[in-house]
Each structure stands twice: as structure tokens, then as C-alpha cells.
N, C-alpha and C. Protein backbone atom coordinates (compact mmCIF):
# COMPACT_ATOMS: atom_id res chain seq x y z
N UNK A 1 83.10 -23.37 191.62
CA UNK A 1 84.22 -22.70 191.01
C UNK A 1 83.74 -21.46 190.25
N UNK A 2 84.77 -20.22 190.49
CA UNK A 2 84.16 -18.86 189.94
C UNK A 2 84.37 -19.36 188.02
N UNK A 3 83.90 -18.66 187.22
CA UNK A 3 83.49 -17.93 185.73
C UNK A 3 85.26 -18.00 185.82
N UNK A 4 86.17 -17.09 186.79
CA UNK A 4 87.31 -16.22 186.39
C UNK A 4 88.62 -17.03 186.11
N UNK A 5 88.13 -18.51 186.45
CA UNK A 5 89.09 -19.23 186.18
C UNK A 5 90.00 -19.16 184.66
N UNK A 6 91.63 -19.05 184.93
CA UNK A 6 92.37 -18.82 183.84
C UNK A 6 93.08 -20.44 183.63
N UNK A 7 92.95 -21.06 182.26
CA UNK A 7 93.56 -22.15 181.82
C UNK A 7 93.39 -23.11 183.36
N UNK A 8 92.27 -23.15 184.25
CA UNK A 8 92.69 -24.51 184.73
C UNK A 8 92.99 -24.68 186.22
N UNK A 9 94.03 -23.72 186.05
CA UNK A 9 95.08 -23.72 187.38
C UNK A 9 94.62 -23.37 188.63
N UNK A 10 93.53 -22.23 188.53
CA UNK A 10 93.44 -22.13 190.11
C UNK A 10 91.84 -21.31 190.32
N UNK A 11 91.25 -21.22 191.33
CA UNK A 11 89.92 -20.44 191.26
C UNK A 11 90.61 -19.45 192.52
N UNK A 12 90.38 -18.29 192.22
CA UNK A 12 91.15 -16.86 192.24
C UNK A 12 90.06 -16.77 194.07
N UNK A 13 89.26 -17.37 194.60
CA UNK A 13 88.53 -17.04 195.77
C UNK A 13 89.37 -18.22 196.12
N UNK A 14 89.72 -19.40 196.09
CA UNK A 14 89.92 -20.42 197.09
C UNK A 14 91.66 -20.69 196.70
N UNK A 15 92.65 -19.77 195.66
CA UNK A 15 93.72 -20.14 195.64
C UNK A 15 94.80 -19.87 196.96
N UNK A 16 95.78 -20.33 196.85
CA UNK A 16 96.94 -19.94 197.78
C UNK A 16 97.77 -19.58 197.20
N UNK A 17 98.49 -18.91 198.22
CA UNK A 17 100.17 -18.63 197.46
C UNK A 17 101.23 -19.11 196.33
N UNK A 18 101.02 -20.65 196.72
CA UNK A 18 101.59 -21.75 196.15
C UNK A 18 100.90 -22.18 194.70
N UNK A 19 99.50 -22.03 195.20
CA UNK A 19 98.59 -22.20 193.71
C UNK A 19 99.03 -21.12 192.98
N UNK A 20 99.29 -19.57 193.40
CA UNK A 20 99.12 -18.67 192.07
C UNK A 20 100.20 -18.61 191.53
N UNK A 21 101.78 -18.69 192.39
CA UNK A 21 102.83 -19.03 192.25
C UNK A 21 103.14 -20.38 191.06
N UNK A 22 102.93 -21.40 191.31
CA UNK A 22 102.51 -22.68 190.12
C UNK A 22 101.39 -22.28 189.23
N UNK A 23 100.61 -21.62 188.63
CA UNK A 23 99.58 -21.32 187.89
C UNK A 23 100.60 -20.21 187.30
N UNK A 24 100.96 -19.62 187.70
CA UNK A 24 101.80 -18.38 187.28
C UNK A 24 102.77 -18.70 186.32
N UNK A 25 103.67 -19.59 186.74
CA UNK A 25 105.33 -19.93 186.54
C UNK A 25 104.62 -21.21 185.35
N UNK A 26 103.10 -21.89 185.05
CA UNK A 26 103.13 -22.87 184.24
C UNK A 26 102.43 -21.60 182.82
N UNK A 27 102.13 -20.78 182.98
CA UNK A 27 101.60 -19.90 182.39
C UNK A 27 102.82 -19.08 181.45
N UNK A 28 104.00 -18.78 182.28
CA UNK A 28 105.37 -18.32 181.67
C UNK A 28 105.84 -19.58 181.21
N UNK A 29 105.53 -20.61 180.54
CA UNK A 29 105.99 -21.64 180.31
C UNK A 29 107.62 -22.18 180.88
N UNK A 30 107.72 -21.98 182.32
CA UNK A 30 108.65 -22.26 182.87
C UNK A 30 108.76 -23.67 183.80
N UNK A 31 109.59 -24.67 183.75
CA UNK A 31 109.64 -25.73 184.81
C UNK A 31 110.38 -25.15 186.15
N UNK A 32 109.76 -26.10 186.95
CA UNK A 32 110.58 -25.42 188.53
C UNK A 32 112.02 -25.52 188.25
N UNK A 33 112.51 -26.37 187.81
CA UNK A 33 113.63 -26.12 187.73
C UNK A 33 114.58 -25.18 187.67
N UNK A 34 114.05 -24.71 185.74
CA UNK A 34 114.41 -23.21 185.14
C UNK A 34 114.35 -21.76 186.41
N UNK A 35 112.64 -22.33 186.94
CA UNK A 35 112.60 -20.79 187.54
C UNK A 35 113.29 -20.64 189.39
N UNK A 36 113.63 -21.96 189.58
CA UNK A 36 114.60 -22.49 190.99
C UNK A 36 115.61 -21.80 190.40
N UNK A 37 116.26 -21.80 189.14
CA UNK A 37 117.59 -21.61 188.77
C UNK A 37 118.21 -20.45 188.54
N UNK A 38 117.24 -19.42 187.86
CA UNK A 38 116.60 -18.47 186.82
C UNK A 38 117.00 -17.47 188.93
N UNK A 39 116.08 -17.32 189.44
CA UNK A 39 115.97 -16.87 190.89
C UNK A 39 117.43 -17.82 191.67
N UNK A 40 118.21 -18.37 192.09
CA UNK A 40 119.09 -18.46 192.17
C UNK A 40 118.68 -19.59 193.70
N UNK A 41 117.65 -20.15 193.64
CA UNK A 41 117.20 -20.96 195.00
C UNK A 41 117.48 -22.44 194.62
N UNK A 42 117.40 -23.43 195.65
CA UNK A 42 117.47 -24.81 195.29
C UNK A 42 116.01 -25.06 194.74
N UNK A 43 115.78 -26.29 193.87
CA UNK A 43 114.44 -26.50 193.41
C UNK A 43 113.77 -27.13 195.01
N UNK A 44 114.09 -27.74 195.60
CA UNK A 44 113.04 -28.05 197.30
C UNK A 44 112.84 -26.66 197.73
N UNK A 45 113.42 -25.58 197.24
CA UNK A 45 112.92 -24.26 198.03
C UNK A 45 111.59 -23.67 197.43
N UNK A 46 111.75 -24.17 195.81
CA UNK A 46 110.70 -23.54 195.47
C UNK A 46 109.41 -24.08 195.38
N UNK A 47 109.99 -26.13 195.21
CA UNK A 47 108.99 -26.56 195.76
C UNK A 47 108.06 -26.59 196.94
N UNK A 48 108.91 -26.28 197.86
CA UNK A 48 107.86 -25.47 199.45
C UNK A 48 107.22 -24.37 199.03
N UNK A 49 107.49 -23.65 198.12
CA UNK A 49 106.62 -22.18 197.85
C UNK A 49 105.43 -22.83 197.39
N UNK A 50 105.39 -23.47 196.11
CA UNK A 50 104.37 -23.79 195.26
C UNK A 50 103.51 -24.97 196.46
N UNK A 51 103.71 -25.57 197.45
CA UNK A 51 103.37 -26.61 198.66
C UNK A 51 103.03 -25.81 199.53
N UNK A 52 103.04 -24.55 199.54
CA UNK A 52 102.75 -23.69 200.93
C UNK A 52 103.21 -23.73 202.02
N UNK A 53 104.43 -24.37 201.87
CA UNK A 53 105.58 -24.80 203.15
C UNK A 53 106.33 -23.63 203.53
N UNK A 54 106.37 -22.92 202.74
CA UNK A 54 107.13 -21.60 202.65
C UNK A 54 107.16 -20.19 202.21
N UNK A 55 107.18 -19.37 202.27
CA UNK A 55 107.28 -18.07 201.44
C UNK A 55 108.70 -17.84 201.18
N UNK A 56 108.83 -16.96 200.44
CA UNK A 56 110.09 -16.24 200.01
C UNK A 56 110.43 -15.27 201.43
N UNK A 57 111.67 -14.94 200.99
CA UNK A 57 111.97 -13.21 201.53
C UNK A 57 111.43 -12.39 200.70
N UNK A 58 111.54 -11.11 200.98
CA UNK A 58 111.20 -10.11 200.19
C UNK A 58 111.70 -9.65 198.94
N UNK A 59 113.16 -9.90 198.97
CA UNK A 59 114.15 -9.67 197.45
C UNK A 59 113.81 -11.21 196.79
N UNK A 60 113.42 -12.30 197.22
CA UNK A 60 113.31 -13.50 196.30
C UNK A 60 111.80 -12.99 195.47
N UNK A 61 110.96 -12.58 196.16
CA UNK A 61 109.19 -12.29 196.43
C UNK A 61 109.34 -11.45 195.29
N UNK A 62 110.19 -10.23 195.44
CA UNK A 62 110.18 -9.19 194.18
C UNK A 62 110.89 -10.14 193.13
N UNK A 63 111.50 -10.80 192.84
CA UNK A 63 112.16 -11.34 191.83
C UNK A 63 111.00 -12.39 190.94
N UNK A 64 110.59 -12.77 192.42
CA UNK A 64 109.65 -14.13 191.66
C UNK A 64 108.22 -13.41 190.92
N UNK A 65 107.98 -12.21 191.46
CA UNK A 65 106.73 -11.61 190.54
C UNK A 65 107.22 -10.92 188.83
N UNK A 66 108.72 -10.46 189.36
CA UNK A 66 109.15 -9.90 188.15
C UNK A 66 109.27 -11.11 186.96
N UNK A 67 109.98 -11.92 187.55
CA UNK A 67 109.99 -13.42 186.31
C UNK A 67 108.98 -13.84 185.93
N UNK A 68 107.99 -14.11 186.63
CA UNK A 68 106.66 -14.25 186.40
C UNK A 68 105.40 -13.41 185.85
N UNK A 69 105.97 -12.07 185.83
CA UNK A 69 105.13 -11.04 185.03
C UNK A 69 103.76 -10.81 186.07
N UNK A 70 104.11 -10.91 187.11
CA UNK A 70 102.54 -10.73 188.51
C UNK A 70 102.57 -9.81 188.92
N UNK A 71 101.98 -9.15 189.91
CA UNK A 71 102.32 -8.30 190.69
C UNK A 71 102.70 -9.03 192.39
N UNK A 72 102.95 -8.12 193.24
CA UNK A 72 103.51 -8.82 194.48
C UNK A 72 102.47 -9.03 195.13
N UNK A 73 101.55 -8.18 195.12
CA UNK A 73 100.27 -8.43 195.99
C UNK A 73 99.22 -9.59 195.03
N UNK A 74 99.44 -9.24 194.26
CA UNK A 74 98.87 -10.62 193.40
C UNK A 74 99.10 -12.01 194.10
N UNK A 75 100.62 -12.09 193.60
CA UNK A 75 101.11 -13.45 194.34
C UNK A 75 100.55 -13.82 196.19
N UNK A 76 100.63 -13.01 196.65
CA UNK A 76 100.63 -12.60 198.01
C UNK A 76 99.40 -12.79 198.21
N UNK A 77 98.10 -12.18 197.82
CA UNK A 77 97.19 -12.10 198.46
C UNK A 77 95.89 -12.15 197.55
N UNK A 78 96.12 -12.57 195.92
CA UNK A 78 95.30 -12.91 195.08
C UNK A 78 94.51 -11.73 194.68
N UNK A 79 94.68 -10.76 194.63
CA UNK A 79 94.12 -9.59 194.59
C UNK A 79 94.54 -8.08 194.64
N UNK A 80 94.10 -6.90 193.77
CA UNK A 80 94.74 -5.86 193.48
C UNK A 80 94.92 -5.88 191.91
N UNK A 81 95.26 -4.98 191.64
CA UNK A 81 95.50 -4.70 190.22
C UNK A 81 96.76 -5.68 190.57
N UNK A 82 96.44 -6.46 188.45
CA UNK A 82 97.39 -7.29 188.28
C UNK A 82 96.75 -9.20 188.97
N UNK A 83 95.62 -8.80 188.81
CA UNK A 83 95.22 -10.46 189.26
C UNK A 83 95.39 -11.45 188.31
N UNK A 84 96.41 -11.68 188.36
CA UNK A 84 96.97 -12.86 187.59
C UNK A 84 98.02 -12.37 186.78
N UNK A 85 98.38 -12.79 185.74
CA UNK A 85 99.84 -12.77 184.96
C UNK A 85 99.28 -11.45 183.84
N UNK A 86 100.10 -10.23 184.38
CA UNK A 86 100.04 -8.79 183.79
C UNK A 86 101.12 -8.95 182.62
N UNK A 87 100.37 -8.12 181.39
CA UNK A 87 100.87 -8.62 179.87
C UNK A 87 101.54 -6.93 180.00
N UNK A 88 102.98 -7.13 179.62
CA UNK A 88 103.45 -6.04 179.69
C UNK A 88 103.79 -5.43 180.77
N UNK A 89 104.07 -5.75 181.96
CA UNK A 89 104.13 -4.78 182.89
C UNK A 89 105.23 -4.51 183.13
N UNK A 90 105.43 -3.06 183.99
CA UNK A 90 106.91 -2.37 184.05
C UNK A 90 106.37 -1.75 185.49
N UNK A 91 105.96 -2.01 186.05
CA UNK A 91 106.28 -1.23 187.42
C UNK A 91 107.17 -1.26 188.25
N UNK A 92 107.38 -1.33 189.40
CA UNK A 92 108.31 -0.84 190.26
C UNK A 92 108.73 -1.99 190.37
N UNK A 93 108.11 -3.48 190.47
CA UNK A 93 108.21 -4.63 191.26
C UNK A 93 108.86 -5.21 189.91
N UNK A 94 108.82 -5.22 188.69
CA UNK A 94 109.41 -5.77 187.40
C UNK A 94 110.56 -5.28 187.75
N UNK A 95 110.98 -3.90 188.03
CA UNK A 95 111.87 -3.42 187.42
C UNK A 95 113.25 -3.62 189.08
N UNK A 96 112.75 -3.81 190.14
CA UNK A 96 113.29 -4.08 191.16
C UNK A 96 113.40 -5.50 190.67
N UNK A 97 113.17 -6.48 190.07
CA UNK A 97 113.55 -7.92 189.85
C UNK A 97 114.23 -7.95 188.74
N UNK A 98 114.42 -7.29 187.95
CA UNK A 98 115.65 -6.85 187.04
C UNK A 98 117.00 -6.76 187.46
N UNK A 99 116.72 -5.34 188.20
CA UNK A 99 117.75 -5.02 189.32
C UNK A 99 118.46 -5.93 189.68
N UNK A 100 117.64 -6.79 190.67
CA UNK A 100 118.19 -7.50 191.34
C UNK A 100 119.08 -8.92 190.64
N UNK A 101 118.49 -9.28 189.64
CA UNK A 101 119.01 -9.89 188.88
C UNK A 101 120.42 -9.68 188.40
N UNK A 102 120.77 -8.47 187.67
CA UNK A 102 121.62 -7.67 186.99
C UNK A 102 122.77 -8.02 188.01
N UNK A 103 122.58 -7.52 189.86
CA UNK A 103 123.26 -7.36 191.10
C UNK A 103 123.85 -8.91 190.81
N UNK A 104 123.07 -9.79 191.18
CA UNK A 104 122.94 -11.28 191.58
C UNK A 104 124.48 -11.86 190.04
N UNK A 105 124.11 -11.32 188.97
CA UNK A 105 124.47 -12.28 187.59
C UNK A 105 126.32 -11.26 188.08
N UNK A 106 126.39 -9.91 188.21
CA UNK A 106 127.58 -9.38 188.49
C UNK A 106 128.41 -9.69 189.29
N UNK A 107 128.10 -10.15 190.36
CA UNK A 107 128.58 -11.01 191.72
C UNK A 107 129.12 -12.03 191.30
N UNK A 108 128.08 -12.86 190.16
CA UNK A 108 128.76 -14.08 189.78
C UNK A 108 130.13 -14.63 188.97
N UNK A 109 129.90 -13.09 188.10
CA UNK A 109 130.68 -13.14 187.27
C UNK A 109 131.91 -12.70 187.75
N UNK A 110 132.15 -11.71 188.75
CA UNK A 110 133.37 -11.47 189.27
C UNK A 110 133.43 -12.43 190.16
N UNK A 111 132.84 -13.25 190.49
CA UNK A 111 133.62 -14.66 191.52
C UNK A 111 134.27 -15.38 190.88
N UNK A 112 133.71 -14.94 189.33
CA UNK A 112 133.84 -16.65 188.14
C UNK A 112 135.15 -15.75 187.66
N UNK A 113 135.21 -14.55 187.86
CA UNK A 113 137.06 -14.18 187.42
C UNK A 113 138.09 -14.46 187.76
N UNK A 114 137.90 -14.19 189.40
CA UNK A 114 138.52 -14.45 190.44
C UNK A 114 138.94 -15.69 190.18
N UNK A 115 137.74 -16.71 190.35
CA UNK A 115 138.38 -18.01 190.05
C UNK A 115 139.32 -18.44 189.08
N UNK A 116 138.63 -17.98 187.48
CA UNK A 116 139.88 -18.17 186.76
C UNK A 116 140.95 -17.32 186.64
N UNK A 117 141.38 -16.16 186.97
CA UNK A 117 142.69 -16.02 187.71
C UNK A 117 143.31 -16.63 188.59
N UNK A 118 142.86 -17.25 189.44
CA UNK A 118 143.24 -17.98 190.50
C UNK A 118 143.98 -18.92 189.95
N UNK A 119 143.34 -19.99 189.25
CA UNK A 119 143.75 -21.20 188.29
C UNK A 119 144.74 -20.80 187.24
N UNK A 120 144.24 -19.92 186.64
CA UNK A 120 145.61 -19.31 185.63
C UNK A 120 146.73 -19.17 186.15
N UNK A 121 146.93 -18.63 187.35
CA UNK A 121 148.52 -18.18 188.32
C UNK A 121 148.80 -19.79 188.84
N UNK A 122 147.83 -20.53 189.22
CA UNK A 122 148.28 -22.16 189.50
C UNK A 122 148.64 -22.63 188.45
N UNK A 123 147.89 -22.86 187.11
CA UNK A 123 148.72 -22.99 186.02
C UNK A 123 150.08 -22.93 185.22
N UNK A 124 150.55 -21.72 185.43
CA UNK A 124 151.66 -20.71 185.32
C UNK A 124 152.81 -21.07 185.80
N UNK A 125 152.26 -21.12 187.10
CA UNK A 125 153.12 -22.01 188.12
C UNK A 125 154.11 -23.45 187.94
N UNK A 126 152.59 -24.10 187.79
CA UNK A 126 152.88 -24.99 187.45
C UNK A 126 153.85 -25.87 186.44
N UNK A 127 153.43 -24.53 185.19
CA UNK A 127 154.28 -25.22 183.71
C UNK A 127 155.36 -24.03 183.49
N UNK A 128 155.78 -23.39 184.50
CA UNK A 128 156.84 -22.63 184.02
C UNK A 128 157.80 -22.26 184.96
């Protein structure tokens, strides 16, 4: 095992996807759950990530480095600036998982209007 080992989690020559991904997300003191939830996936989806059963898409991939404070090639390929969990970072890949976030939470919220308008006019209906 290399010297470069951080808290435990993974040795940076023999990790995987799934290892830096789980080393990452236990480091943001996050449970799969939160960060299944947080990214908008079922928790078996993310458990295949962290199992190596799976990768992301590319808009989940940018999201999951931004929550996690990594870079993409980090996660991806263990290497590049940003090897391991970057303190402060704002680059392109943070700020595209923002984005996308912001997109994702707006969508929701105008579905969640819709809905209660919907119910309000059934309501209405109903008692008047």
C-alpha cells in the first residue's frame, strides 16, 4: 500500500471508481442515502456505482463530483489535478453540478405547483 493513502479508504494505484466514489462521499460526511437523494437516483443505483456495477451518465458524473467536491477525472480515472477531495473548488465541473441542481430542484417545484393547484380546484369543487 502507497504512503498516499487518505483516512483509510482507498490506495490511489489499486482504487476503482466505486472505491473513490465511497471514499469520497464518506469523506463529505454523507450516507448513500442522503447522496442517492441529494443527486436525485434510487439508493441500488448508487449502490452499483460504489460496487462497480455501474457508472453514471455524464450529467449524474458532473453532479456527483460537484457534491462531492472531486474532480471528474479524479472520480473517473484516479488521477489529474484534484486527486482526491479538492478543498474549495469552483471549476467548471462544481459549477455545472450546481447548475444542474438549481434545473433539477425548479422542475420540481413547478410539478409540486401544478399539483397543488390541481387539488385546490378538486377541493373547491368539492366543498362549494
Amino acid at each position: 500500500m502507497s504512503e498516499e493513502m487518505t483516512n483509510d479508504w482507498f490506495d490511489p494505484e489499486t482504487s476503482t471508481f466505486g472505491d473513490r466514489v465511497a471514499g469520497a462521499r464518506e469523506i463529505a460526511k454523507m450516507s448513500q442515502e442522503e447522496l442517492a437523494k441529494r443527486l436525485g437516483v434510487k439508493l441500488a443505483t448508487l449502490q452499483n456505482w460504489e460496487n462497480d456495477m455501474a457508472e453514471p451518465r455524464a450529467n449524474k458524473l458532473s453532479m456527483l463530483a460537484g457534491m462531492l467536491n472531486v474532480s471528474i477525472m479524479w472520480l473517473l480515472e484516479g488521477e489529474g489535478e484534484g486527486q482526491g477531495p479538492l478543498e474549495g473548488a469552483s471549476d467548471g465541473a462544481d459549477l455545472e453540478a450546481i447548475i444542474a441542481e438549481i434545473v433539477d430542484l425548479k422542475g420540481r417545484s413547478i410539478r409540486t405547483a401544478n399539483r397543488l393547484s390541481a387539488l385546490e380546484k378538486r377541493l373547491r369543487a368539492w366543498n362549494g
